[in-house]
Structures are given as C-alpha cells and as structure tokens.
N, C-alpha and C. Protein backbone atom coordinates (compact mmCIF):
# COMPACT_ATOMS: atom_id res chain seq x y z
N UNK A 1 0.83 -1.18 0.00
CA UNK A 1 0.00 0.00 0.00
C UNK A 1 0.88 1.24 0.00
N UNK A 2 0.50 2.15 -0.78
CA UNK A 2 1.32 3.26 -1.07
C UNK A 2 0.46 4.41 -0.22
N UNK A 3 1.12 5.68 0.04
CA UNK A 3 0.37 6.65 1.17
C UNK A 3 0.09 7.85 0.45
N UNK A 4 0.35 7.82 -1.11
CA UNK A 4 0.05 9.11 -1.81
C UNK A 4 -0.73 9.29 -3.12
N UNK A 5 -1.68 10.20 -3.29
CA UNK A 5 -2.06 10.00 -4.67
C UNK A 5 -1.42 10.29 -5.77
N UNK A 6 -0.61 11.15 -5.83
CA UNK A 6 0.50 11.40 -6.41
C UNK A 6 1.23 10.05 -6.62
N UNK A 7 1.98 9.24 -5.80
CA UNK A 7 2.49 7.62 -6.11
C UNK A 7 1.26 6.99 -7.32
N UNK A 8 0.03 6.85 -6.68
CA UNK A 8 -0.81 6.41 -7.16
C UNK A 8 -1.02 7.16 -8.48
N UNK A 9 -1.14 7.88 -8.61
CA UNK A 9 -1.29 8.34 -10.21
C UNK A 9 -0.27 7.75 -11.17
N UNK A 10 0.80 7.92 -10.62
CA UNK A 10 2.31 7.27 -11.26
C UNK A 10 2.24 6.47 -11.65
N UNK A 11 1.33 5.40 -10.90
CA UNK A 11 1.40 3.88 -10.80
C UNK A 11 0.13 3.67 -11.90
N UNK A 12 -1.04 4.59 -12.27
CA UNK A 12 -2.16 3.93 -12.97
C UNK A 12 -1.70 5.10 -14.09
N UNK A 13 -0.56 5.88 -14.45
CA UNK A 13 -0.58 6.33 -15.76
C UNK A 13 0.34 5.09 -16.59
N UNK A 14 1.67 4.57 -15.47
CA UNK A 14 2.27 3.68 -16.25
C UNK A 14 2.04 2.32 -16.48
N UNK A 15 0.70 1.52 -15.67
CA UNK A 15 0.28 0.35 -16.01
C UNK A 15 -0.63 0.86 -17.25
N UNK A 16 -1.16 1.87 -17.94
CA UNK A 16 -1.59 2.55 -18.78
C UNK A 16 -1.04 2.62 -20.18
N UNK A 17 -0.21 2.88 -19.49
CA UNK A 17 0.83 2.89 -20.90
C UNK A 17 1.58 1.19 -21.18
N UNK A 18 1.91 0.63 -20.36
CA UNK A 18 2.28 -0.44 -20.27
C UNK A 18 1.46 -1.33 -20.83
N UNK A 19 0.43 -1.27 -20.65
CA UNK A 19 -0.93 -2.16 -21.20
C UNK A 19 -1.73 -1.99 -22.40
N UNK A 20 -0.57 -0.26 -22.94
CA UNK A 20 -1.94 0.14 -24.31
C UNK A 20 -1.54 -0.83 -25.35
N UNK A 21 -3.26 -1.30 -26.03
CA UNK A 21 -2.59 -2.33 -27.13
C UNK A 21 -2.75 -3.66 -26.81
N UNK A 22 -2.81 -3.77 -25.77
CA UNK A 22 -3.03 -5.45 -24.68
C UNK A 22 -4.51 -5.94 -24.60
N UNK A 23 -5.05 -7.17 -24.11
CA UNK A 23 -5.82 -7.27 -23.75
C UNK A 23 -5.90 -7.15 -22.48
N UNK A 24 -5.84 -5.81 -21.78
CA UNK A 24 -6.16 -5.95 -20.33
C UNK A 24 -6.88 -4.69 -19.89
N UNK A 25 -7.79 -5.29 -18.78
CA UNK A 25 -8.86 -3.79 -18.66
C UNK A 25 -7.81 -3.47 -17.14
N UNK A 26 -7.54 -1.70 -17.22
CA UNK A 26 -7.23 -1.42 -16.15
C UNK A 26 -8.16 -0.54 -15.90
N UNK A 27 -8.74 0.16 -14.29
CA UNK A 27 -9.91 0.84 -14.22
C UNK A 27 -8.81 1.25 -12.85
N UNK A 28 -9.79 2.25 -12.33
CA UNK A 28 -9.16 3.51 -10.87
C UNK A 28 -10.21 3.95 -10.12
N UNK A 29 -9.77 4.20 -9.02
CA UNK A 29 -10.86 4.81 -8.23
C UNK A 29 -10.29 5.78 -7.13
N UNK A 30 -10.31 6.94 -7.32
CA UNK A 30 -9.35 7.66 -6.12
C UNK A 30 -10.67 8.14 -5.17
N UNK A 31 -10.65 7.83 -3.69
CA UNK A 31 -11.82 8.15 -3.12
C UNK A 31 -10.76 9.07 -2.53
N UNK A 32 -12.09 9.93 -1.94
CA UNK A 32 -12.05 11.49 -0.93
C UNK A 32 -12.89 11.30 0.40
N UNK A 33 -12.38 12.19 1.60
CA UNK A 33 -13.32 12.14 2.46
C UNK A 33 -14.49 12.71 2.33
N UNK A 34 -13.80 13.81 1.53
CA UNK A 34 -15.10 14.72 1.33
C UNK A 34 -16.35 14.45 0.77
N UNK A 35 -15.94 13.11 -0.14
CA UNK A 35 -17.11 12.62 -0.72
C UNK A 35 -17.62 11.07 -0.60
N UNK A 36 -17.24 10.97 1.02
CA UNK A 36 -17.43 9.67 1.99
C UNK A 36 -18.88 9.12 2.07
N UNK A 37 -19.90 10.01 1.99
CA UNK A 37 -21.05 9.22 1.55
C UNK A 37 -21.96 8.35 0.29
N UNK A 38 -21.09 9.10 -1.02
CA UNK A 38 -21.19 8.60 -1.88
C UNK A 38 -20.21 7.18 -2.08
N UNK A 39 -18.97 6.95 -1.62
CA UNK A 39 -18.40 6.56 -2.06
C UNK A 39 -18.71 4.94 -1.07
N UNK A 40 -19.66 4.44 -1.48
CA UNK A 40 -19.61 3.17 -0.70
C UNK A 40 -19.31 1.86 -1.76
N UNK A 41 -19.62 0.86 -1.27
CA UNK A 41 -18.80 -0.11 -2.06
C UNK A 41 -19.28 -0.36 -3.36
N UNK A 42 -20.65 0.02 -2.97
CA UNK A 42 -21.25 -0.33 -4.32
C UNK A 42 -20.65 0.92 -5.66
N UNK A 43 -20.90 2.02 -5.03
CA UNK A 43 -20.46 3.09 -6.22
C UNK A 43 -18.93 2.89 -6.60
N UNK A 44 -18.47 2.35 -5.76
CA UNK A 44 -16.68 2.21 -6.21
C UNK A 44 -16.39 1.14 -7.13
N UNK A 45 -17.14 -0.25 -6.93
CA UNK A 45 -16.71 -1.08 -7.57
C UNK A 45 -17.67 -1.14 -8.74
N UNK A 46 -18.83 0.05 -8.97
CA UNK A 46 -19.69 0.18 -10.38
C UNK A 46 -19.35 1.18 -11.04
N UNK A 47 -18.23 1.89 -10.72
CA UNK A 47 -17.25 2.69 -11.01
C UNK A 47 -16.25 2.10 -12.31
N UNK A 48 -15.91 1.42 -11.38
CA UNK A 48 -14.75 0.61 -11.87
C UNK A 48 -15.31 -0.50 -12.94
N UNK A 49 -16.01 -1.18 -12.72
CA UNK A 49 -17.26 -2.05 -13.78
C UNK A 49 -17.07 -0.90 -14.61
N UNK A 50 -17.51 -0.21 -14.53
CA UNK A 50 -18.15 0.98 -16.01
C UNK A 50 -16.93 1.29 -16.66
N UNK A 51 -15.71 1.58 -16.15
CA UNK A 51 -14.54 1.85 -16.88
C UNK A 51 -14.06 0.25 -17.39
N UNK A 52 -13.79 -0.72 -17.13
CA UNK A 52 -13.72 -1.77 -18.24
C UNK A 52 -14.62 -1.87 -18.99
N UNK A 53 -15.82 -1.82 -19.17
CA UNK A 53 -17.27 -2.09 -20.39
C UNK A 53 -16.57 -0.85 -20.95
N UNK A 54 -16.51 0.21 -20.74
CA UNK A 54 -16.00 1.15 -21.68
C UNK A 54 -14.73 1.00 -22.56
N UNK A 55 -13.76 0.33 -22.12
CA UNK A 55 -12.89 -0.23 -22.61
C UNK A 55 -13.02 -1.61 -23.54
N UNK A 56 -14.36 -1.80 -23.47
CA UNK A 56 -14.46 -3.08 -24.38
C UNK A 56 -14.97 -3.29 -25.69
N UNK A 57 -14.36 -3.72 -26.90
CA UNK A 57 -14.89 -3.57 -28.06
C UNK A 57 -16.32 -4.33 -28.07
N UNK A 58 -16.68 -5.39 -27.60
CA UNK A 58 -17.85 -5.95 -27.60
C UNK A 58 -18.27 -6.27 -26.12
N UNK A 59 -19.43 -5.47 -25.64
CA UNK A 59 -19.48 -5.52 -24.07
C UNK A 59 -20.37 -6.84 -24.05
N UNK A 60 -19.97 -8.16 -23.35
CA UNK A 60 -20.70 -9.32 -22.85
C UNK A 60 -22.38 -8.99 -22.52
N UNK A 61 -23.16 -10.50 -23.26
CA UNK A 61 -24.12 -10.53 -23.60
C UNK A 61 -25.08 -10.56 -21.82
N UNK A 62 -24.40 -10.93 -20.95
CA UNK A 62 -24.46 -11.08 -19.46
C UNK A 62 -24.76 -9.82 -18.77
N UNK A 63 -23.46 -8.98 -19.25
CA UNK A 63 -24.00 -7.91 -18.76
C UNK A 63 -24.44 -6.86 -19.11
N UNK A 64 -24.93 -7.08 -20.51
CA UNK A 64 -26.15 -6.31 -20.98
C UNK A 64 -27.57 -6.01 -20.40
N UNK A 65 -27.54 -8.07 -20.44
CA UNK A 65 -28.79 -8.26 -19.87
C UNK A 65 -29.15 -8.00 -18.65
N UNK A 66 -27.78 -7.87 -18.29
CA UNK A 66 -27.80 -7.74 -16.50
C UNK A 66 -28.30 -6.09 -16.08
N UNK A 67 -28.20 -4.98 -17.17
CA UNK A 67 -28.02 -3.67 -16.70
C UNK A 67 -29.56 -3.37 -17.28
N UNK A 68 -30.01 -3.84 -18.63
CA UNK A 68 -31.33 -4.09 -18.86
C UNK A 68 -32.72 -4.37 -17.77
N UNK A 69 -32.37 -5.34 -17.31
CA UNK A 69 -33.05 -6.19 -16.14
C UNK A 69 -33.14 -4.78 -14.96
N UNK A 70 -31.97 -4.67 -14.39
CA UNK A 70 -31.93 -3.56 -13.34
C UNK A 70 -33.06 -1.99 -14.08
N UNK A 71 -32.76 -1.88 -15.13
CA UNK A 71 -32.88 -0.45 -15.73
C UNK A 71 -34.78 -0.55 -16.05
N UNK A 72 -35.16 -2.07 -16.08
CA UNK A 72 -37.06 -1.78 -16.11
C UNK A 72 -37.30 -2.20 -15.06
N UNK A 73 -36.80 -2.42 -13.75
CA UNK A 73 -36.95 -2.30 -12.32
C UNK A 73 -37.73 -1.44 -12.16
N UNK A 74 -38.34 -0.94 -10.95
CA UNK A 74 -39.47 0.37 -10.90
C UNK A 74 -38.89 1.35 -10.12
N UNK A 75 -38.69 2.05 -10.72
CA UNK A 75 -37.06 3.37 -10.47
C UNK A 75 -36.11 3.47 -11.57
N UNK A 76 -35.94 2.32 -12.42
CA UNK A 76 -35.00 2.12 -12.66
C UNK A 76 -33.37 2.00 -12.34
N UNK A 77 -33.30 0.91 -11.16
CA UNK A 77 -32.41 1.29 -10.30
C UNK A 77 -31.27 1.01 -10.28
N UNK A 78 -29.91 0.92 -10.17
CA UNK A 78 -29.00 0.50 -10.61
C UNK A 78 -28.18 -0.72 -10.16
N UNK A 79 -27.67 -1.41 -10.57
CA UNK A 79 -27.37 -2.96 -10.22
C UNK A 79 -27.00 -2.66 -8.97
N UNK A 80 -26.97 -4.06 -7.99
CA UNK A 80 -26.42 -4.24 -6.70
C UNK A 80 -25.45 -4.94 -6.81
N UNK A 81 -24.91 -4.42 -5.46
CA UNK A 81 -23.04 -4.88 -5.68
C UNK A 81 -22.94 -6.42 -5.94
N UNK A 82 -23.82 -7.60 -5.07
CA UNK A 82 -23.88 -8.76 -5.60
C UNK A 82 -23.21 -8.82 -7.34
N UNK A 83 -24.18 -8.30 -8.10
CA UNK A 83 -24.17 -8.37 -9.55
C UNK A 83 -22.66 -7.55 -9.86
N UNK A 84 -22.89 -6.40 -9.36
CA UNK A 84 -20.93 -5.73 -9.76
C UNK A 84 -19.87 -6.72 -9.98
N UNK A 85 -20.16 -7.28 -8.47
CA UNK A 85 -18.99 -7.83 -8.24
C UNK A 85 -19.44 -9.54 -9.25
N UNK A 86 -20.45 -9.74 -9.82
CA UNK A 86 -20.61 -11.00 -10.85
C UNK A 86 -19.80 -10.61 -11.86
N UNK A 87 -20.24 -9.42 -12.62
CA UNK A 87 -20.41 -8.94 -13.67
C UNK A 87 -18.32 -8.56 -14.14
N UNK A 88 -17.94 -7.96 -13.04
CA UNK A 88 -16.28 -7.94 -12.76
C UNK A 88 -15.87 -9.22 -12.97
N UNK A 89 -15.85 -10.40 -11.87
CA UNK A 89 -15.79 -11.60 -12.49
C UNK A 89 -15.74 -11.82 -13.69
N UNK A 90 -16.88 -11.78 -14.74
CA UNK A 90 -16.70 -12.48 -16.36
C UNK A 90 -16.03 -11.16 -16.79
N UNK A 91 -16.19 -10.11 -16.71
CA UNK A 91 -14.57 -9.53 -17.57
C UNK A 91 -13.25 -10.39 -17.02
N UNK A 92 -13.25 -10.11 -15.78
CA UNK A 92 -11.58 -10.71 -15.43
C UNK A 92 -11.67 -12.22 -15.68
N UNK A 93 -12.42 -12.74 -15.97
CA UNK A 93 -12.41 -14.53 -16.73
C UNK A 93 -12.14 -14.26 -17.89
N UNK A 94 -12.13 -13.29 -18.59
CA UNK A 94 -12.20 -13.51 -20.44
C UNK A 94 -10.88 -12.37 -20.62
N UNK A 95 -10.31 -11.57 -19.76
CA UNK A 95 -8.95 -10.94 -19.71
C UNK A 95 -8.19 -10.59 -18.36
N UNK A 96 -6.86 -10.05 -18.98
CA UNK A 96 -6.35 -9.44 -17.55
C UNK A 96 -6.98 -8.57 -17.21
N UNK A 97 -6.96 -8.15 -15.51
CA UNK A 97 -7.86 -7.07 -14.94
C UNK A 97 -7.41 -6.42 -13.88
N UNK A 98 -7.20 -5.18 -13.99
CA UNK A 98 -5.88 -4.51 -12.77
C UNK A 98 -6.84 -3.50 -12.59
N UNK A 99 -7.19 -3.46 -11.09
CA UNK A 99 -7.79 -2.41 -10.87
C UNK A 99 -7.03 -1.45 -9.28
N UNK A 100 -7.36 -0.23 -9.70
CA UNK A 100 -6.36 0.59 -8.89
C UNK A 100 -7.50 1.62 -7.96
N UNK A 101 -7.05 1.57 -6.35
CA UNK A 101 -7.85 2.10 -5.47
C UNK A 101 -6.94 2.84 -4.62
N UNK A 102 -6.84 4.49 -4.84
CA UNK A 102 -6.38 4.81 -3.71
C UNK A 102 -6.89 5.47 -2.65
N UNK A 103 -6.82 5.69 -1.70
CA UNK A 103 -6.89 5.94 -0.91
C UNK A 103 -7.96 5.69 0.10
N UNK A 104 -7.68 3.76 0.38
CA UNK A 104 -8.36 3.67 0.68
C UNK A 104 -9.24 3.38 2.79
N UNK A 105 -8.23 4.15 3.17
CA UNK A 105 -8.76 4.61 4.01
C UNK A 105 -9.52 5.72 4.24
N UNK A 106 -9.98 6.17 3.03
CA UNK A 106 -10.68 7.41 3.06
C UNK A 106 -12.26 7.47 3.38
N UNK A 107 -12.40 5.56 3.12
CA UNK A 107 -13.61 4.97 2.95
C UNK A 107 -14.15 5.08 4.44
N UNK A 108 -15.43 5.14 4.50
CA UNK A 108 -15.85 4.42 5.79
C UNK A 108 -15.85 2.63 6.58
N UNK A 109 -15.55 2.53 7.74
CA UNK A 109 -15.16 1.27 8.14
C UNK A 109 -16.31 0.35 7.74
N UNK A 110 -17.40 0.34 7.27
CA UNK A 110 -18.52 -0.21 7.37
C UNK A 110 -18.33 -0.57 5.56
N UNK A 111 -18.08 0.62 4.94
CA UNK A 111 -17.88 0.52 3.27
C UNK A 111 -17.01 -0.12 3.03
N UNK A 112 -15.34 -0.04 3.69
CA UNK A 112 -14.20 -0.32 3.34
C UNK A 112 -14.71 -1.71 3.45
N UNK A 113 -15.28 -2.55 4.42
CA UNK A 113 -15.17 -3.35 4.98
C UNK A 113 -15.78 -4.27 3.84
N UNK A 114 -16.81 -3.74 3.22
CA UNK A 114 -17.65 -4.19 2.11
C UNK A 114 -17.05 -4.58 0.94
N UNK A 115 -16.22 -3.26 0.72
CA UNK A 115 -15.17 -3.43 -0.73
C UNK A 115 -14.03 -4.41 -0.31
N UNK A 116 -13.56 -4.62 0.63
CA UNK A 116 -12.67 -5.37 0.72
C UNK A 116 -12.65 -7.00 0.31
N UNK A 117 -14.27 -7.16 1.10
CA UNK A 117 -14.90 -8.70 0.92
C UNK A 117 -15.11 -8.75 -0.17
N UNK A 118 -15.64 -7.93 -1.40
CA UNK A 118 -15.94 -8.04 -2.42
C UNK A 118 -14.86 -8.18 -3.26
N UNK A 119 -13.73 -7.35 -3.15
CA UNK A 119 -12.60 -7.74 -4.02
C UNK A 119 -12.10 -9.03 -3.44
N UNK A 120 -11.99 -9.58 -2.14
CA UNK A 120 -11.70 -11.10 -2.38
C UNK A 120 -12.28 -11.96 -2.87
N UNK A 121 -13.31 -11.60 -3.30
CA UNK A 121 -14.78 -12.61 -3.73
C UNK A 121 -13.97 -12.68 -5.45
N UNK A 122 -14.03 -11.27 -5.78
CA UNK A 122 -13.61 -11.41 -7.66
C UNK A 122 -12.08 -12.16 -7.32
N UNK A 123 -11.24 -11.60 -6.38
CA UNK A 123 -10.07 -12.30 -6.66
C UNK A 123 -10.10 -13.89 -6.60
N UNK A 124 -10.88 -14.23 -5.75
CA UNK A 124 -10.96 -16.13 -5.58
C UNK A 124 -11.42 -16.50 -7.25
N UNK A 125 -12.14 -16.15 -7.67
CA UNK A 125 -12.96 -16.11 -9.13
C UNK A 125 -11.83 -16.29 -10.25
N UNK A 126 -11.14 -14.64 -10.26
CA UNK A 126 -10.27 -14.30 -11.23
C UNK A 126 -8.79 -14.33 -10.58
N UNK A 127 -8.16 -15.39 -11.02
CA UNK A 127 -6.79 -15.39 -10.20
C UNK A 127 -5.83 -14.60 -11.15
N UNK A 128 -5.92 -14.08 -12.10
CA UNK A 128 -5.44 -13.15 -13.20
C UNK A 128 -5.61 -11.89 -12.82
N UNK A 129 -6.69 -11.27 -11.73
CA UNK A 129 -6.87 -9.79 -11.31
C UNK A 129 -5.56 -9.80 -9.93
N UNK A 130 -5.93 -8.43 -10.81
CA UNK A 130 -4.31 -7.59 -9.89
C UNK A 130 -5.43 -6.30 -8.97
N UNK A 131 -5.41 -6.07 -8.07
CA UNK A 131 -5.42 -4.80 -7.68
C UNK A 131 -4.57 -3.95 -6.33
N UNK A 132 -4.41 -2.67 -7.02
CA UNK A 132 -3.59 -1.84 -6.20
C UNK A 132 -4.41 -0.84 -5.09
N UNK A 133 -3.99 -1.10 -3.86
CA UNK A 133 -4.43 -0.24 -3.17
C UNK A 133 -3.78 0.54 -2.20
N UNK A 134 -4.28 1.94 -2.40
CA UNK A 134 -3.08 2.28 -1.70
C UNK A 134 -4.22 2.76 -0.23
N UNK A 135 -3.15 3.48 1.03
CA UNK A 135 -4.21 3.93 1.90
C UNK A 135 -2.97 4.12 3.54
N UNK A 136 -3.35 4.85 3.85
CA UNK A 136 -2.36 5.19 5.55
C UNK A 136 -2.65 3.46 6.07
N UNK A 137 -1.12 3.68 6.96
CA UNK A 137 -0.44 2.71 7.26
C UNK A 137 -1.51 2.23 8.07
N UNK A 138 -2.63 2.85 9.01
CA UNK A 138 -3.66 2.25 10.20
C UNK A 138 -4.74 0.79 9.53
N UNK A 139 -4.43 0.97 8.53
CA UNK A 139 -5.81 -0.01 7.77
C UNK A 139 -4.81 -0.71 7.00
N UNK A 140 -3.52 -0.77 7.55
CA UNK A 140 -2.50 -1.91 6.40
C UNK A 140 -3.47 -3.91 7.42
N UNK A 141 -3.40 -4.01 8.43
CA UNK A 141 -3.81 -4.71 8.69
C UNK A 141 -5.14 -5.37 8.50
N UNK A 142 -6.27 -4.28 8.61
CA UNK A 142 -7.54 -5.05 8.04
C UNK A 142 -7.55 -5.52 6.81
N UNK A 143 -6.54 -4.73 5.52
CA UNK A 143 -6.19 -4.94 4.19
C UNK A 143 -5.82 -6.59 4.31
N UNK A 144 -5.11 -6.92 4.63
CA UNK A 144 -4.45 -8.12 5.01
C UNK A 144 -5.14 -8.91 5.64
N UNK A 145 -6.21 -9.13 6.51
CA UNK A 145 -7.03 -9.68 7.01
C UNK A 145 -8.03 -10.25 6.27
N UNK A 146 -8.83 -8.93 5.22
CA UNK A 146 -9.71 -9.53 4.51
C UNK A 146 -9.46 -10.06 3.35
N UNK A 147 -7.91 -9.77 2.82
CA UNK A 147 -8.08 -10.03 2.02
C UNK A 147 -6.09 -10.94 1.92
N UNK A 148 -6.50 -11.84 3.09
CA UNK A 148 -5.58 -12.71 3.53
C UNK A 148 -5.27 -14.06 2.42
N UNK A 149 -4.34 -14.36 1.49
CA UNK A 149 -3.59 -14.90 0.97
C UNK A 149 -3.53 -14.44 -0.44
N UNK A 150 -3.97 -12.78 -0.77
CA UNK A 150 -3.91 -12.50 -1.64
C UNK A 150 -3.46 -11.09 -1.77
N UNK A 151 -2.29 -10.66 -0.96
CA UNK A 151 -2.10 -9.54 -0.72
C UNK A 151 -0.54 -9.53 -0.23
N UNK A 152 0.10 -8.57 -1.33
CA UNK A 152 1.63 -8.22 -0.51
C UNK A 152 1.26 -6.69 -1.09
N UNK A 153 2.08 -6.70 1.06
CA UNK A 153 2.13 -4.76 1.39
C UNK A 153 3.45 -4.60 1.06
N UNK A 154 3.31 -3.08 0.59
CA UNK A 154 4.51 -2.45 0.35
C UNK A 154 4.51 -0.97 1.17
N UNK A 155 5.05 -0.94 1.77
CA UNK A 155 5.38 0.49 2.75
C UNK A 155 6.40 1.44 2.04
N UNK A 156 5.61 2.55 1.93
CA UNK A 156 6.41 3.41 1.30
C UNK A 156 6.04 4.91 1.53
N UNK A 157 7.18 5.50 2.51
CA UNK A 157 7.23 6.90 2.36
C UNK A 157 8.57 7.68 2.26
N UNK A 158 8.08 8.87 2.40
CA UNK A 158 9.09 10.49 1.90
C UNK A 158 10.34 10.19 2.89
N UNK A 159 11.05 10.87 2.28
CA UNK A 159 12.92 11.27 3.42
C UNK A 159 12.64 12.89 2.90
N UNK A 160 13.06 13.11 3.88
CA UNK A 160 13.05 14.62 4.22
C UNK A 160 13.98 15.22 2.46
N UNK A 161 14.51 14.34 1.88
CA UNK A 161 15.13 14.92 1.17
C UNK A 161 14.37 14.73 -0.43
N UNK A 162 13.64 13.64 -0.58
CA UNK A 162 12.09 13.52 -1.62
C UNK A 162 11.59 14.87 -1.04
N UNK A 163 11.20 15.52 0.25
CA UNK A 163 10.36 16.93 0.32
C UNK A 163 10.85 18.22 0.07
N UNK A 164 12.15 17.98 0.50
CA UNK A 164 12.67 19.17 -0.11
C UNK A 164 13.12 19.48 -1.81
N UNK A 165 13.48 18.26 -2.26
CA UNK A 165 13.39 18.20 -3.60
C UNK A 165 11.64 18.44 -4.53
N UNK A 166 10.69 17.92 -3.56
CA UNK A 166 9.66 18.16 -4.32
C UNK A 166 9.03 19.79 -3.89
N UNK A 167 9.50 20.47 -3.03
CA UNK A 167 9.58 21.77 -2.70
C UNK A 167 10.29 22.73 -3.23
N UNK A 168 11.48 22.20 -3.67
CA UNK A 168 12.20 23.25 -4.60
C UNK A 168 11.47 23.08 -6.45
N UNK A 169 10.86 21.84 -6.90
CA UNK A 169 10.44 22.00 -7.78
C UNK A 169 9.03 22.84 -8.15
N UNK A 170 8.60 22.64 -6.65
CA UNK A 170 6.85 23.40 -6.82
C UNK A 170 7.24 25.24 -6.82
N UNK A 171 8.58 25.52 -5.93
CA UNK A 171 9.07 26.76 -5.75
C UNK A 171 9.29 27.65 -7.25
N UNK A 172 10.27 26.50 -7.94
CA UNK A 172 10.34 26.66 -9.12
C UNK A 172 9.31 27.12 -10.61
N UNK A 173 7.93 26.35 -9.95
CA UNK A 173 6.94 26.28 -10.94
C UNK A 173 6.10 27.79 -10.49
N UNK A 174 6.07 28.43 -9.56
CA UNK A 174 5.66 29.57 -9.37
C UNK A 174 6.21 30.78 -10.18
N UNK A 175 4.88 30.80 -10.64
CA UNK A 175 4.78 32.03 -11.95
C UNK A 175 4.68 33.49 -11.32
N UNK A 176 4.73 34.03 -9.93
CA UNK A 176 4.48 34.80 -9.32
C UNK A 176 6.54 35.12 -8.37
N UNK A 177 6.80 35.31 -9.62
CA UNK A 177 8.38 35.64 -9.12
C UNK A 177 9.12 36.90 -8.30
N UNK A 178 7.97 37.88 -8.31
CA UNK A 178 8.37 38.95 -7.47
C UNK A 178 8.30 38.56 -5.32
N UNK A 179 6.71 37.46 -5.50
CA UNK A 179 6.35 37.37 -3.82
C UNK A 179 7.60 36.80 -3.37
N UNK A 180 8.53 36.38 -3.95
CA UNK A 180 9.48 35.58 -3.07
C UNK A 180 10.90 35.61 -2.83
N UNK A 181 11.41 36.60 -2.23
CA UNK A 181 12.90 36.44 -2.37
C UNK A 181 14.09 35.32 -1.46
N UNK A 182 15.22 35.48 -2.35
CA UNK A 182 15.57 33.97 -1.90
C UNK A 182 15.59 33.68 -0.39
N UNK A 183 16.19 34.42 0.40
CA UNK A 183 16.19 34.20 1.52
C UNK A 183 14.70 33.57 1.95
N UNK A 184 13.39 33.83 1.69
CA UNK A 184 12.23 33.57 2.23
C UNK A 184 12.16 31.87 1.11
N UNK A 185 12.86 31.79 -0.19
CA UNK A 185 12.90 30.66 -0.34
C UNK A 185 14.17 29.42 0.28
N UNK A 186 15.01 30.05 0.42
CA UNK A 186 15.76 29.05 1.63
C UNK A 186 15.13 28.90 3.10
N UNK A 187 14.52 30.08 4.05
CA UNK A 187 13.73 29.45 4.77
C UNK A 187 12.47 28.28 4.98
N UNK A 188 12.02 28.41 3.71
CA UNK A 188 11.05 27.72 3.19
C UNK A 188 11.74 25.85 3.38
N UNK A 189 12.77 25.72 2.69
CA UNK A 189 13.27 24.77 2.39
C UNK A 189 13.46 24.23 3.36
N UNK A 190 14.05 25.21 4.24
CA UNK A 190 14.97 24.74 5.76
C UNK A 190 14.12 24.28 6.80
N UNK A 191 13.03 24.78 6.76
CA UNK A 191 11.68 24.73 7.66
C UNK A 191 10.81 23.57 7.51
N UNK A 192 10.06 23.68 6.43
CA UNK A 192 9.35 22.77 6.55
C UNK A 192 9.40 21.51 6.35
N UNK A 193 10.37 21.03 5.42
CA UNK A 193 10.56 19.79 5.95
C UNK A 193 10.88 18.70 7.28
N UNK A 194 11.83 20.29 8.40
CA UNK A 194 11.82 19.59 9.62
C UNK A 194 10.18 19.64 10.35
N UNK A 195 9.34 19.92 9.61
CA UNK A 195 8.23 20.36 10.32
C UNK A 195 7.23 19.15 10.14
N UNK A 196 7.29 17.97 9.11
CA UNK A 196 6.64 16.94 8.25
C UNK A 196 7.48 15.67 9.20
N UNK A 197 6.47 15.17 9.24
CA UNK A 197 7.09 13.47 9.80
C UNK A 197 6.63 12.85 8.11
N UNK A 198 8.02 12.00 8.65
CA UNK A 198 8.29 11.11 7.20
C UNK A 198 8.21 9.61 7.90
C-alpha cells in the first residue's frame, strides 16, 4: 500500500501505458473524504465495472442483460453490488484485470469493509486480477485480514530529502516571481521539511 495520490497516479498512468494495445482492462478509483457518503462499495466497484465495459470492443451478452433487467426495475435502479462484483468476475475470466484504489482509508469502516470482501470474492474467481491499493499505514492490517492470501504490502514513504526536492520543484513552478525572495525561499526549504514526519 502506497500513502500518496501522487504515487498512485504514477502507478495507474504507467500500467496505462504499459498495457496500451493489450488485452487488459485497467480501471481507478481515487476516493475522498469529502465525498465519503457517496463513495460506498457499491459506487466504487460500479465505477470501476463501467470503466472496463467502456474499454471493451464488444461488451458481454451477461452484462447487458444484466443492466437491462436492473434499468425496467421500478425506479429504474441500478445494479447491486452482488451483480458488480458477478459482472467484474466475467470480464476478469475472459482478460487481464488490474484495478487501482487509492486511498483507501478514506472509505468508511462499514464501506471499506464491504469493498474489501468483495474484491476477495472477484479475486478467488479471477486469479489473473491484480489490484492496487493504496491507503495510511492504520488499515495496512484489516487490508491483510480480509483479504488474507492475496495480498503483498509495500510500505512506502518520503525522506526529508524527496520533500525538499519536491519543494524546490513546486518553488520553481511559481509564476508569481516577485512574492518571493531567496532568503524567504531558503527558509522555506529549511523549515518545513523539519516540520513533516516522514
């Protein structure tokens, strides 16, 4: 599990590129707190459903019928995660399937808890799916719990010297060259990185 979205972007532009041309669906999901009520298991992993069918030259006759069925419901309401997590299954049976989640402690314990069971459910299914998740080190263990013999953590953070290097480049990118003279940009440098736990 990685602790940044920034890592995480890195990681789903170059399995991106790595994969263009392939048969493999990769899909993403960067959750927010801010948008912690929407984001429960069901919307994350019909998220992610919707970005492989979009990626597919001929979308399966299954889950046509499957979104049909839901759609003359009375509401017209949208599949339940049961079916998501079916419907994920026969893509990742008929290709590779890498799906990328960061931040996922952002989730609620009740949601996380949901998505977690559910991605072990497609992973028992599809032993060809990959997914990345990243999320603070407090939820490296439930990660591992639920989703116990199918999971290697990777711990990874900043040295004071990744922050100051990524501080002198953001310093750099400021188009506003009069607010800052150097001295207030060497304090800058000198400061806040002792100020950040790494």
């Amino acid at each position: 599990m990685l602790t940044s979205s920034d890592d995480s972007s890195l990681v789903v532009d170059r399995l991106c590129d790595q994969t263009n041309g392939q048969n493999i669906a990769v899909s993403c999901f960067y959750l927010d707190f801010a948008a912690r009520k929407e984001q429960c298991a069901t919307n994350v992993l019909g998220s992610l459903l919707k970005q492989m069918v979009g990626g597919m030259e001929r979308i399966p006759e299954e889950i046509s019928r499957a979104f049909q069925q839901q759609t003359t419901t009375i509401g017209g309401r949208r599949p339940q995660l049961t079916y998501i997590v079916q419907m994920i299954q026969l893509i990742a049976s008929s290709r590779r399937t890498v799906m990328c989640i960061d931040g996922l402690d952002e989730c609620s314990g009740v949601q996380r808890a949901r998505l977690l069971d559910s991605l072990k459910q497609i992973l028992g299914k599809s032993p060809r799916t990959r997914i990345f998740v990243t999320g603070r080190p407090y939820i490296r263990a439930e990660v591992e719990r639920r989703l116990s013999g199918h999971v290697e953590s990777v711990s990874i953070s900043s040295s004071r010297k990744d922050i100051t290097g990524y501080l002198r480049i953001k310093l750099d990118e400021d188009d506003a060259l009069d607010a800052m003279d150097e001295s207030l940009e060497t304090e800058i440098l000198d400061q806040l990185p002792g100020n950040v736990s790494v």
